[in-house]
N, C-alpha and C. Protein backbone atom coordinates (compact mmCIF):
# COMPACT_ATOMS: atom_id res chain seq x y z
N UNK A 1 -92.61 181.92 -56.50
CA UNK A 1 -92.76 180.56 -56.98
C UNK A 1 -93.08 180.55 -58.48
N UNK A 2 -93.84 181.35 -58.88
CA UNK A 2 -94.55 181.59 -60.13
C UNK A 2 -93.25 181.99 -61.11
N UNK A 3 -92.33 182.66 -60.38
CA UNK A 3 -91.22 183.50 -61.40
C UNK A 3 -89.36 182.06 -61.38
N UNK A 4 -90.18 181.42 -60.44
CA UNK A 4 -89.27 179.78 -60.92
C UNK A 4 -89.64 179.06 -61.76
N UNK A 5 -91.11 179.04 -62.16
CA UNK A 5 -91.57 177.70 -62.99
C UNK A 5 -91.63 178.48 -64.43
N UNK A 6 -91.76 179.77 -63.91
CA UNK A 6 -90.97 180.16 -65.52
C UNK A 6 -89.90 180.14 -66.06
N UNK A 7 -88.92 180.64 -65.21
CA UNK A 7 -87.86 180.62 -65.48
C UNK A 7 -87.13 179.24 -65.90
N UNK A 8 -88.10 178.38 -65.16
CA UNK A 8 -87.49 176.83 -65.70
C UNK A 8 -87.93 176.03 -67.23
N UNK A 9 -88.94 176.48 -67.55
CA UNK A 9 -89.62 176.08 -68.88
C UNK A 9 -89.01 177.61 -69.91
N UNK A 10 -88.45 178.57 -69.81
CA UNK A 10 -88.19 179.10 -70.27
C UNK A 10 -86.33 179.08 -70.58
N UNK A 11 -85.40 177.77 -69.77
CA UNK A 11 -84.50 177.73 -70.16
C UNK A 11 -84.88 176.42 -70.91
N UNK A 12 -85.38 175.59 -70.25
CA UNK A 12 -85.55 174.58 -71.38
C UNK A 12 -86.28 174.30 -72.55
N UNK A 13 -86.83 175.32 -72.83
CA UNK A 13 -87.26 176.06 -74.24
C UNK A 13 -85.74 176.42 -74.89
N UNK A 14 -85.18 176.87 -74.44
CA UNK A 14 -83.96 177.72 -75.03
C UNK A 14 -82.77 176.25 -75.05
N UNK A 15 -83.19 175.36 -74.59
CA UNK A 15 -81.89 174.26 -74.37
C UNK A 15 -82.70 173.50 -76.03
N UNK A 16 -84.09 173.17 -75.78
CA UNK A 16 -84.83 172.84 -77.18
C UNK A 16 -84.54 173.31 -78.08
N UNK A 17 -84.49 174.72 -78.40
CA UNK A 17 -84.34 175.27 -79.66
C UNK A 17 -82.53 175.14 -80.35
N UNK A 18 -81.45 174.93 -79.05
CA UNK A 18 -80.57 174.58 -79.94
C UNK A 18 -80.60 173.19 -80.13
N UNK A 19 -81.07 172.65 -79.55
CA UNK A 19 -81.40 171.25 -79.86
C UNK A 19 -81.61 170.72 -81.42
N UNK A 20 -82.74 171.71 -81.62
CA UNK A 20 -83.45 171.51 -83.17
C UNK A 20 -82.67 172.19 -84.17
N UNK A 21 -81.71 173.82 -83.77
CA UNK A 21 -81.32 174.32 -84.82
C UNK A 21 -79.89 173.53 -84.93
N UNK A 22 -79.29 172.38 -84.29
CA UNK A 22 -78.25 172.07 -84.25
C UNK A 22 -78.53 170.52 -85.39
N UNK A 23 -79.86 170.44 -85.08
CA UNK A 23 -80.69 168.74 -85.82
C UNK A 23 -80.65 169.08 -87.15
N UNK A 24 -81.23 170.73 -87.63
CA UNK A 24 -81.46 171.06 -88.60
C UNK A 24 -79.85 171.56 -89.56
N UNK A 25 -79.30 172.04 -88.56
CA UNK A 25 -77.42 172.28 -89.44
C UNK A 25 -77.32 171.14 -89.77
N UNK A 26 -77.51 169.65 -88.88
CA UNK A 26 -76.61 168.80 -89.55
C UNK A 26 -77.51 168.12 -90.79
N UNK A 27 -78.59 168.18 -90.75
CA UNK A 27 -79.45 167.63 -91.86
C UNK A 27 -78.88 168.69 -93.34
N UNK A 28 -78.73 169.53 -93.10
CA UNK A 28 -77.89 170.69 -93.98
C UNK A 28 -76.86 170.01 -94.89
N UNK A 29 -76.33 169.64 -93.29
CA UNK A 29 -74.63 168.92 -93.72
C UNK A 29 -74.73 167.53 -94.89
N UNK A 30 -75.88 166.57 -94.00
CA UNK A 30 -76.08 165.81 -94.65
C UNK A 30 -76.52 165.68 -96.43
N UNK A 31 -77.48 166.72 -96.36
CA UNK A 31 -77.71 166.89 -98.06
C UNK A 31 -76.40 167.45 -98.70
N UNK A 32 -75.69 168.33 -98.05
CA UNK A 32 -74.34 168.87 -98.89
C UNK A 32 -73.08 168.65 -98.18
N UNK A 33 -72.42 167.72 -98.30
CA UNK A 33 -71.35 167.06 -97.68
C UNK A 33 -70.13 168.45 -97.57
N UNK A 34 -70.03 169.13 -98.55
CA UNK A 34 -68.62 169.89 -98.82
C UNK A 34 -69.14 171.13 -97.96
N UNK A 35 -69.94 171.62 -96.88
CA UNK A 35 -70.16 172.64 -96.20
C UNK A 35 -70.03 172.14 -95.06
N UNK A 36 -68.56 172.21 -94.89
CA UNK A 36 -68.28 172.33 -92.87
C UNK A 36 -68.62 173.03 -92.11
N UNK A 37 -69.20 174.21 -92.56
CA UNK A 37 -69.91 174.99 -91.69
C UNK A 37 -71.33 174.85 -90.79
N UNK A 38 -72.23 174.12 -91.69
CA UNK A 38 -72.97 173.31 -91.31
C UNK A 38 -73.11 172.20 -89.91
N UNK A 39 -71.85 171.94 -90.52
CA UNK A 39 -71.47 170.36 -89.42
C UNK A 39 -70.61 171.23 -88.08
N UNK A 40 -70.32 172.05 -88.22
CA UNK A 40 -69.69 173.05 -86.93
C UNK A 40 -70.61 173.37 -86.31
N UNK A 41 -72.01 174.27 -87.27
CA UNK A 41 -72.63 174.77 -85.94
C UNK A 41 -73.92 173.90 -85.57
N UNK A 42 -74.01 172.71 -86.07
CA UNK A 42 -75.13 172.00 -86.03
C UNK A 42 -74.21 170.80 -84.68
N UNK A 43 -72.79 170.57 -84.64
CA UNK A 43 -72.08 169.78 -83.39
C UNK A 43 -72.21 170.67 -82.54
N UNK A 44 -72.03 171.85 -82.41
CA UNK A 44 -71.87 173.09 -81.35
C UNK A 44 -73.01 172.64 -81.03
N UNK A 45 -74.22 173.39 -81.36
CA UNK A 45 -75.76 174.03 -80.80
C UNK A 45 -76.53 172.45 -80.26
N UNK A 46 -76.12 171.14 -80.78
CA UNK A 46 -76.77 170.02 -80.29
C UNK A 46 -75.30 169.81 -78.82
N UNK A 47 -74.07 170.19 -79.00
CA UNK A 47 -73.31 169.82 -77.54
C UNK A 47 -74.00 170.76 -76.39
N UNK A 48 -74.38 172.44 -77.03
CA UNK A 48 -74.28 172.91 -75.61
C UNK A 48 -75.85 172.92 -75.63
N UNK A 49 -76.97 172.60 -76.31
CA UNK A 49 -78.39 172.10 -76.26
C UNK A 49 -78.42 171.21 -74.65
N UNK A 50 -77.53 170.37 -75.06
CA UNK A 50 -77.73 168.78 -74.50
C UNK A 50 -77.23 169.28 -72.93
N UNK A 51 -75.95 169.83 -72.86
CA UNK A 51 -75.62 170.22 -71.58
C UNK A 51 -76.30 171.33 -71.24
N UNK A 52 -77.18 172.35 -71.86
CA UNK A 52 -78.08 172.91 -71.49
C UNK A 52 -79.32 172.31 -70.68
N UNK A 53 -79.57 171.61 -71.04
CA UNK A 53 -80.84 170.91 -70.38
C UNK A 53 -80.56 170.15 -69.74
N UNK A 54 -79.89 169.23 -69.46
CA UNK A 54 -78.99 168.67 -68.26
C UNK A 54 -78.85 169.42 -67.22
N UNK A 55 -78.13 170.76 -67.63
CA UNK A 55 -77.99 171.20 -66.19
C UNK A 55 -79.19 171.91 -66.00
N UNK A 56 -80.21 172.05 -66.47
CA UNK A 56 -81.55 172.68 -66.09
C UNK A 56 -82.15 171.65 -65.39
N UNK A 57 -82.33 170.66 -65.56
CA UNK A 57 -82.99 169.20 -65.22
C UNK A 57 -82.16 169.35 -63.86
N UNK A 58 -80.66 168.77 -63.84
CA UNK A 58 -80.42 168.85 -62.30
C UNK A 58 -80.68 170.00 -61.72
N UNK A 59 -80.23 171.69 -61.76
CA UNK A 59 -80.52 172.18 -61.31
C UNK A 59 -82.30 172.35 -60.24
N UNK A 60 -82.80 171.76 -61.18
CA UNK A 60 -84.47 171.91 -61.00
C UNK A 60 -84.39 171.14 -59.73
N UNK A 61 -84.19 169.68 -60.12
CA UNK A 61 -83.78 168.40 -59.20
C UNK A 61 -83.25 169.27 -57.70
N UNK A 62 -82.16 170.05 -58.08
CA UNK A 62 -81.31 170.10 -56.72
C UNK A 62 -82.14 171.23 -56.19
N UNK A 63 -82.65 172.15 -56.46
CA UNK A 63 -83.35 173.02 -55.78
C UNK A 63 -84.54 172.58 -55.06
N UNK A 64 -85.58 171.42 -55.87
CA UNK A 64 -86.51 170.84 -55.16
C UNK A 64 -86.12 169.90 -53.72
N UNK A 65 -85.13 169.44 -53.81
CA UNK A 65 -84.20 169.07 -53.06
C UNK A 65 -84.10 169.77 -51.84
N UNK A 66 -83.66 171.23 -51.69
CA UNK A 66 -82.83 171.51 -50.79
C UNK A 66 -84.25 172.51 -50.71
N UNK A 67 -85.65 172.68 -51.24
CA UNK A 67 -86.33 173.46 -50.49
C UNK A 67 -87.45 172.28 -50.14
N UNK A 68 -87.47 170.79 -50.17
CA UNK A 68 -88.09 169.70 -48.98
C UNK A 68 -87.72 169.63 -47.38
């Protein structure tokens, strides 16, 4: 039990952090318009952030689920 509730705050730690390094590319982007690179990996790391934690959230959901 102990090695689930880690494992669950420990992906959504990891769904957070692209969250922020994806907040922080585009704030990048924003001060310097002519670096697309910026705006690539700051859309990447906030798309798969977001569906990162989504599917951690349901996952969590569906397991509490099916062990009631």
């Amino acid at each position: 039990m102990m090695q689930t509730i880690k494992r669950f705050w420990l992906n959504l730690s990891v769904g957070i952090l692209g969250l922020i390094v994806g907040f922080v590319n585009l704030l990048r982007w924003f001060d310097n318009n002519s670096l697309t690179k910026e705006l690539i990996i700051g859309i990447t790391c906030l798309s798969l952030g977001s569906v990162w934690i989504i599917y951690v959230l349901v996952k969590n959901k569906n397991d509490k689920k099916s062990n009631s």
